[in-house]
C-alpha atoms as a PDB file:
ATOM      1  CA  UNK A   1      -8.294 -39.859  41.334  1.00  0.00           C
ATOM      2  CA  UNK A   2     -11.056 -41.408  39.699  1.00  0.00           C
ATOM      3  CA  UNK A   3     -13.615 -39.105  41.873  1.00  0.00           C
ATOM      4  CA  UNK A   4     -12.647 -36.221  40.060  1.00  0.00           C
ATOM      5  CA  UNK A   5     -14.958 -34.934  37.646  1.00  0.00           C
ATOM      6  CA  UNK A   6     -14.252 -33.146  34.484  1.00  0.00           C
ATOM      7  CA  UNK A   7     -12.119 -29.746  34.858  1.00  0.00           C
ATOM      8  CA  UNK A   8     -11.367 -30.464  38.675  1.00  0.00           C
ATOM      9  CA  UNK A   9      -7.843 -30.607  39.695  1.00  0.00           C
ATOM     10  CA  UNK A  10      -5.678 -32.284  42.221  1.00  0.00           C
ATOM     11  CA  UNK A  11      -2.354 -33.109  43.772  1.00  0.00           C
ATOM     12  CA  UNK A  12      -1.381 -36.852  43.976  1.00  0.00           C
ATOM     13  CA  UNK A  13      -0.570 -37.860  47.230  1.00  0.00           C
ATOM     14  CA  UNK A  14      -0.269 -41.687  46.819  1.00  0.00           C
ATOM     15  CA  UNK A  15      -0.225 -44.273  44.335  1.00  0.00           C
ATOM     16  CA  UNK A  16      -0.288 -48.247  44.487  1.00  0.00           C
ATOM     17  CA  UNK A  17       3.086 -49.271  43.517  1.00  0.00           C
ATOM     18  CA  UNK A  18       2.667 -52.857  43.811  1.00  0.00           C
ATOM     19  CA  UNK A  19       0.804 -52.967  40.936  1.00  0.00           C
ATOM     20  CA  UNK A  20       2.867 -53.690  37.646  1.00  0.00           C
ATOM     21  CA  UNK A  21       1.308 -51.396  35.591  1.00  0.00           C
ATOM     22  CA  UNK A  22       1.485 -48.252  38.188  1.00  0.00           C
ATOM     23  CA  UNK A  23       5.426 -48.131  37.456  1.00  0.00           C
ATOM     24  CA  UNK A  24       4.839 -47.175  33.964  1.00  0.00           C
ATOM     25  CA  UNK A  25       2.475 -44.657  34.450  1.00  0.00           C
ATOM     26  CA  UNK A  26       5.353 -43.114  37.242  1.00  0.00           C
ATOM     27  CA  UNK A  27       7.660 -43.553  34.453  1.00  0.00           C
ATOM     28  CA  UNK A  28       5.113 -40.860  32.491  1.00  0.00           C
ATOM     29  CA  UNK A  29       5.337 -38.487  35.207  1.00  0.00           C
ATOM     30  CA  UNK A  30       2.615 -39.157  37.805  1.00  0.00           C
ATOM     31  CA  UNK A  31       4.721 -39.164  40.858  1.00  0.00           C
ATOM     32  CA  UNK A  32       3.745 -37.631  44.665  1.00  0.00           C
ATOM     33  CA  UNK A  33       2.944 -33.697  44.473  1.00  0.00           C
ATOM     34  CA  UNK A  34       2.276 -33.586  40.793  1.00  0.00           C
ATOM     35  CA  UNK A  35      -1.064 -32.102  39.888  1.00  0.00           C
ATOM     36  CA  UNK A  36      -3.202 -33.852  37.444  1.00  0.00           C
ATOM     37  CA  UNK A  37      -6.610 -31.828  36.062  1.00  0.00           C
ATOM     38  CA  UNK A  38      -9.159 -33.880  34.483  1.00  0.00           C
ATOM     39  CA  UNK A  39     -10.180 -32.865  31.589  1.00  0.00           C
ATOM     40  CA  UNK A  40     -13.027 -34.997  30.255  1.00  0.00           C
ATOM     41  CA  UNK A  41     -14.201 -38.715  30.427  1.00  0.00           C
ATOM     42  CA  UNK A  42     -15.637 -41.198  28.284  1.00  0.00           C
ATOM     43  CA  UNK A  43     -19.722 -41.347  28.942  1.00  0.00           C
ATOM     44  CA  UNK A  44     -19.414 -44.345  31.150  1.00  0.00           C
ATOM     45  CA  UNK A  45     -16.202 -43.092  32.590  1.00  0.00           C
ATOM     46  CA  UNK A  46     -13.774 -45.244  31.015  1.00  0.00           C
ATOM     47  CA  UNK A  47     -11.391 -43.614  29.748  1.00  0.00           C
ATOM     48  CA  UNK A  48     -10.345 -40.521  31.365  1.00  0.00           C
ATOM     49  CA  UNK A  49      -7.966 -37.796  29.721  1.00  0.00           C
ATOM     50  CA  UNK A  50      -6.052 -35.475  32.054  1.00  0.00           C
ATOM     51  CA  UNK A  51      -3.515 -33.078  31.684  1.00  0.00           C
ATOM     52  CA  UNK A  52      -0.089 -33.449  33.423  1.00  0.00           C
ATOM     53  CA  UNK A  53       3.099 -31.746  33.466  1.00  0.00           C
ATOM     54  CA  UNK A  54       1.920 -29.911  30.424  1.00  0.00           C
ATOM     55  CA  UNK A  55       0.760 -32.738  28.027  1.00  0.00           C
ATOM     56  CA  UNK A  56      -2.313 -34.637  28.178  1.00  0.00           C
ATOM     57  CA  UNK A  57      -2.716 -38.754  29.320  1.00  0.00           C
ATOM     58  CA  UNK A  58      -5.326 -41.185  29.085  1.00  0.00           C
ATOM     59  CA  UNK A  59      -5.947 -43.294  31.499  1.00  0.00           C
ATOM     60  CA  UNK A  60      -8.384 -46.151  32.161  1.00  0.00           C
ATOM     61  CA  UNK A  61     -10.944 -45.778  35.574  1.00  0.00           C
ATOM     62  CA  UNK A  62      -9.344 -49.052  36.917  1.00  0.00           C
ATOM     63  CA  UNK A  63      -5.780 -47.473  36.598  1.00  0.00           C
ATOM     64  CA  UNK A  64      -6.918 -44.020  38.176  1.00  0.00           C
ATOM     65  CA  UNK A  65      -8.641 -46.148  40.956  1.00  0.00           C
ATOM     66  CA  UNK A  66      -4.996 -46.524  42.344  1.00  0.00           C
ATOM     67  CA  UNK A  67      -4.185 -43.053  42.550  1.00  0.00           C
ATOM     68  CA  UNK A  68      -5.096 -41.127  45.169  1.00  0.00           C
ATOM     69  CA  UNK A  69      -5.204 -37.217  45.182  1.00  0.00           C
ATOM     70  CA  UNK A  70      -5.388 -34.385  47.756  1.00  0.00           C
ATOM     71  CA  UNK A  71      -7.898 -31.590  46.416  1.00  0.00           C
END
């Protein structure tokens, strides 16, 4: 996910769930087939806001590294 750039969209189609942190951010919605659109990043790219499921998520590039999207 973190090749995205700002106001592209895509469909997660795998994430890393042997990382600890990866079962919180399923917990806030970003499960297989969901469709996250990024909506802006920081200048150096860390953070990253996107918009999911109707409300909006920030999320840091090493976090987004382990999500991978179709689109």
């Amino acid at each position: 996910m973190a090749r995205l750039r700002p106001g592209e969209k895509g469909r997660v189609t795998q994430i890393d769930e042997t990382r600890p942190a990866m079962k919180r951010l399923m917990d806030l919605g970003i499960t297989r087939g969901a469709t996250i659109e990024v909506i802006r990043a920081a200048p150096l790219g860390d953070p990253i806001e996107v918009r999911l499921r109707g409300f909006m998520l920030t999320l840091r590039r090493a976090e987004a590294e382990h999500i991978t999207v179709d689109g």
